[in-house]
Protein backbone atom coordinates (compact mmCIF):
# COMPACT_ATOMS: atom_id res chain seq x y z
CA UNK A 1 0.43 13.74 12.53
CA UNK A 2 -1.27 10.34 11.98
CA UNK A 3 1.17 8.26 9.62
CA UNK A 4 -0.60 5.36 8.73
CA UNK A 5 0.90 2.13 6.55
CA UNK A 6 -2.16 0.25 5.16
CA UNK A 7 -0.82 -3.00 4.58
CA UNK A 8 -2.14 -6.37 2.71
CA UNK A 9 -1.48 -8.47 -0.02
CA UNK A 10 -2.97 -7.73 -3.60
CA UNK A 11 -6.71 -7.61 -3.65
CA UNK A 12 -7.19 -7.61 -0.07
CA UNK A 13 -8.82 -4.40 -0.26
CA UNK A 14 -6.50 -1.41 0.61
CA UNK A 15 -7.83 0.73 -2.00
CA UNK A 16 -11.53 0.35 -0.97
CA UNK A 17 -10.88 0.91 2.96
CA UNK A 18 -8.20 3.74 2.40
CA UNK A 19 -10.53 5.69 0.87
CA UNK A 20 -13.07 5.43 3.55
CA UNK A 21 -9.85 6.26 6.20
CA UNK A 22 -9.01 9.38 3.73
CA UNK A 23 -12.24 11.00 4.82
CA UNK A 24 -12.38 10.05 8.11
CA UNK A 25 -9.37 11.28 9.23
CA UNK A 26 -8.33 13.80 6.32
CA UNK A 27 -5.16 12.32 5.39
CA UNK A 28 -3.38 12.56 2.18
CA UNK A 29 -3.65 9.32 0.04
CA UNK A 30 -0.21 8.05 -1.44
CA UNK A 31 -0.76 4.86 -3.52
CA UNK A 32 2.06 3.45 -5.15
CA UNK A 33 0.00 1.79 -7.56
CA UNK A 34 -2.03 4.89 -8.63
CA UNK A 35 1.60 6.99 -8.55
CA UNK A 36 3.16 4.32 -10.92
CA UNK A 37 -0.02 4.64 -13.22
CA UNK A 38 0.41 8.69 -13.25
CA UNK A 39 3.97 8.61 -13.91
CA UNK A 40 3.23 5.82 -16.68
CA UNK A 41 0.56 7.57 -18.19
CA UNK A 42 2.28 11.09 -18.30
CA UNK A 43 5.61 8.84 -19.71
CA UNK A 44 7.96 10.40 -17.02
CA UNK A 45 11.05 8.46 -16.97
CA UNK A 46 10.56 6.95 -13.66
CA UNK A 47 7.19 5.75 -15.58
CA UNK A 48 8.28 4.04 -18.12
CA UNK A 49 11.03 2.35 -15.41
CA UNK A 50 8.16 1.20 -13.41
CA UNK A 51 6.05 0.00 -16.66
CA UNK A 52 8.88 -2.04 -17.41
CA UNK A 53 8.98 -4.18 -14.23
CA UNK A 54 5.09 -3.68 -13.09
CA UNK A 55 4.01 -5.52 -16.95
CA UNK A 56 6.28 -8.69 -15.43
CA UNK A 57 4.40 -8.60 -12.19
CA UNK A 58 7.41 -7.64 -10.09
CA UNK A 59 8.16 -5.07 -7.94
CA UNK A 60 9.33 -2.06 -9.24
CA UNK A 61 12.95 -0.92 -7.38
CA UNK A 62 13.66 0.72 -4.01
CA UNK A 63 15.15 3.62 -5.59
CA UNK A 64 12.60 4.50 -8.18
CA UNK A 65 9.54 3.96 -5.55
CA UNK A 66 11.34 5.82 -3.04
CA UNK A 67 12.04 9.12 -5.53
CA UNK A 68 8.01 9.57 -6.43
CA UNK A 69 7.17 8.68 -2.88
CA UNK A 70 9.08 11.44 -1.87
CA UNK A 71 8.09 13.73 -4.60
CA UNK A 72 4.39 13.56 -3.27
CA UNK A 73 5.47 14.01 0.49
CA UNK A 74 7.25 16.75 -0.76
CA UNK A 75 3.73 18.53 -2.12
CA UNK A 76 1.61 18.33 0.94
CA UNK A 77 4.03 19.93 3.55
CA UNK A 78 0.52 21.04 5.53
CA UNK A 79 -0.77 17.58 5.70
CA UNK A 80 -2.57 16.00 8.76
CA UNK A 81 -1.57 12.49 8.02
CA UNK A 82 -0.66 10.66 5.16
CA UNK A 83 -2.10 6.96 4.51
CA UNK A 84 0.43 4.68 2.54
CA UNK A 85 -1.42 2.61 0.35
CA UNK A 86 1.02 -0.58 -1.19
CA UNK A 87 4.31 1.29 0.09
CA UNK A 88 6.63 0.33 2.19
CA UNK A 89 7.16 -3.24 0.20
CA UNK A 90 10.22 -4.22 1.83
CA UNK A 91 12.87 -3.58 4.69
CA UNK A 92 14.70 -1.52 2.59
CA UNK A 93 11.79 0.49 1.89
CA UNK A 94 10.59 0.54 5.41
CA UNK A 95 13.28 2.13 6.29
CA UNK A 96 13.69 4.40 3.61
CA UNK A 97 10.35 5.70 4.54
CA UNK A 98 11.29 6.10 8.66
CA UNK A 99 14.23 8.06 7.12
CA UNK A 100 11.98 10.44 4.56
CA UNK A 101 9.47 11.55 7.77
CA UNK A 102 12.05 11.74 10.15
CA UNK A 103 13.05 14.40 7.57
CA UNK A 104 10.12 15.62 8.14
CA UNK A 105 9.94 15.95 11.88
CA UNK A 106 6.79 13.15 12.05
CA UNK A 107 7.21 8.95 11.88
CA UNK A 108 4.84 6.15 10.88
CA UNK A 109 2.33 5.94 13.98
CA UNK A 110 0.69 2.15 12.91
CA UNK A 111 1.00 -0.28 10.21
CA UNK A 112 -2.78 -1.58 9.50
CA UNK A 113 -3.10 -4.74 8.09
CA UNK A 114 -5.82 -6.32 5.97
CA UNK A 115 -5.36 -10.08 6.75
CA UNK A 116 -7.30 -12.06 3.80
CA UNK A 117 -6.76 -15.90 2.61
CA UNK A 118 -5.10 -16.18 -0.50
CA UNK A 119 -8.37 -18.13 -2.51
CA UNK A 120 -10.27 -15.23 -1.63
CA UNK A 121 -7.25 -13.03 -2.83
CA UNK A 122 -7.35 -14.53 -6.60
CA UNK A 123 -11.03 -14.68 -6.95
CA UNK A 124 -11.14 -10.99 -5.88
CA UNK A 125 -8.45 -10.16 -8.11
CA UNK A 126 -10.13 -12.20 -11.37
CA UNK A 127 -13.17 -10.18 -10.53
CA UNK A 128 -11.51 -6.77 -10.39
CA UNK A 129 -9.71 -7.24 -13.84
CA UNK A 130 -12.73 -8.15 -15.18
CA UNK A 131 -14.89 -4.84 -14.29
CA UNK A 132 -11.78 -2.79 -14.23
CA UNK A 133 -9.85 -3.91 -17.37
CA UNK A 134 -6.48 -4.13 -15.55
CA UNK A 135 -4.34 -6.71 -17.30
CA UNK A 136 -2.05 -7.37 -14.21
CA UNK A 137 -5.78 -8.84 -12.70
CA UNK A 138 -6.88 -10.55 -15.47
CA UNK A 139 -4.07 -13.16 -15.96
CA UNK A 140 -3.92 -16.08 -12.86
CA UNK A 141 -0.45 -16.41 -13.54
CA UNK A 142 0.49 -12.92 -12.82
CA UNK A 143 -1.84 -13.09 -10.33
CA UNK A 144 -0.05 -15.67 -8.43
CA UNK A 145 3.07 -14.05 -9.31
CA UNK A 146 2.48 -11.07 -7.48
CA UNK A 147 1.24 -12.96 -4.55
CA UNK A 148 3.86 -15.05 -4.59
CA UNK A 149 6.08 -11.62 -5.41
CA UNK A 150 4.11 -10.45 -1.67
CA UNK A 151 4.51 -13.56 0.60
CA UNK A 152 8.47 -13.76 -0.69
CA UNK A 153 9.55 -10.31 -0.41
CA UNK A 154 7.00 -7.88 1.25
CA UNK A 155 5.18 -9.79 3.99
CA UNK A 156 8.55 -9.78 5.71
CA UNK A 157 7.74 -6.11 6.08
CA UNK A 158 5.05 -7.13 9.34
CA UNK A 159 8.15 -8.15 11.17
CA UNK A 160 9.84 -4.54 10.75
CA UNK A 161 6.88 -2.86 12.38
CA UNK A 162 6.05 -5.73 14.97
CA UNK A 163 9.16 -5.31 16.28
CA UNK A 164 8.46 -1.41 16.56
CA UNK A 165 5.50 -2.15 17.89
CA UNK A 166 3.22 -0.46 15.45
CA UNK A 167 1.51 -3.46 13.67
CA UNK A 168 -2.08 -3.82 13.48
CA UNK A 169 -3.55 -6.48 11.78
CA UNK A 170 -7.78 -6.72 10.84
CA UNK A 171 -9.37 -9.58 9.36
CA UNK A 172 -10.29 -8.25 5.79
CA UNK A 173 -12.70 -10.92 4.58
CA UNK A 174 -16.48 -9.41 5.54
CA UNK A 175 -18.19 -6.40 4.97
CA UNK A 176 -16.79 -3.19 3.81
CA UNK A 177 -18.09 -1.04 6.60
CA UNK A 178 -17.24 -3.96 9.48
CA UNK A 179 -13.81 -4.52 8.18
CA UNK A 180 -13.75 -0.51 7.86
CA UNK A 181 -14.99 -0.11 12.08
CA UNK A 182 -12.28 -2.33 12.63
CA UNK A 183 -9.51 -0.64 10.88
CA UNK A 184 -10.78 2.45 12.84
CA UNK A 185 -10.98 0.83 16.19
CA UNK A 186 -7.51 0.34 15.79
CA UNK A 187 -6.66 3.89 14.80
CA UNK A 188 -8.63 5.57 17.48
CA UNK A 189 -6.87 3.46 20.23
CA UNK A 190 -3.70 3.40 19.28
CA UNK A 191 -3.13 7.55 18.65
């Protein structure tokens, strides 16, 4: 089972290259973000928990992430792979997440990283709020919250995987499709 952790801080492109991974190597996508907005917009009570803290630009809890992380494992038992798009966000969760597949008889095989300057990160961000409408990307003061939010609390994250010896970094400023042969050039040598 290829377990991959696609890792970066906001706007450094996760969304874009996970989908490309997704069909590449048929693996189940499990975005945080796009889980929050589903559980928001169908007003589950984990939802409206995650509304509460997302709308302040910080990170929603362990314990709430962790229960509708699971609950998506949960329906694809026949899964190839899964690709972990903005999760794990913190030790705690890290290791939350080594605990949930090792449930599961499987593990995290390599966290990819999309390494990207943090000017670049705010002008991308700006942009995508403007031709997406997200008001988390359309404020620079929530913007540099959650990067702030990132550096503080979730880059830490590297070091739990490092020392594993599953981290993978890429440089994410360039092309879609180079930054995407990169990603994969680490994938395909390090099964």
């Amino acid at each position: 089972m290829l377990n991959i952790v696609l890792f970066g801080p906001p706007g450094a492109g996760k969304g874009t290259q996970s989908e490309k991974l997704i069909e590449k190597y048929n693996l189940v996508h499990l975005s945080t973000g796009d889980i929050f907005r589903a559980n928001i917009k169908q007003n589950t009570e984990l939802g409206i928990l995650a509304k509460s803290y997302m709308d302040k630009g910080q990170l929603v809890p362990d314990e709430v992430t962790i229960r509708m992380l699971e609950s998506e494992v949960n329906k694809n038992p026949s899964s190839k792979g899964f690709i972990f798009d903005g999760f794990p966000r913190t030790q705690a969760q890290a290791e939350a997440l080594d605990i949930l597949l090792k449930s599961k008889s499987t593990s995290i095989t390599m966290m990819l990283a999309l390494e990207v300057e943090e000017t670049e990160l705010k002008k991308r961000l700006l942009l995508r709020g403007k031709e997406s409408g997200r008001a988390d990307d359309q404020n620079p003061e929530v913007i540099q919250k959650r990067i702030d939010v990132y550096n503080n609390e979730t880059f830490p994250v590297k070091d739990y995987f490092t020392a594993q010896g599953k981290y993978k970094g890429v440089n994410g400023i360039g092309e879609i499709s180079e930054i995407f042969n990169s990603l994969c050039q680490k994938i395909d040598s390090g099964k």
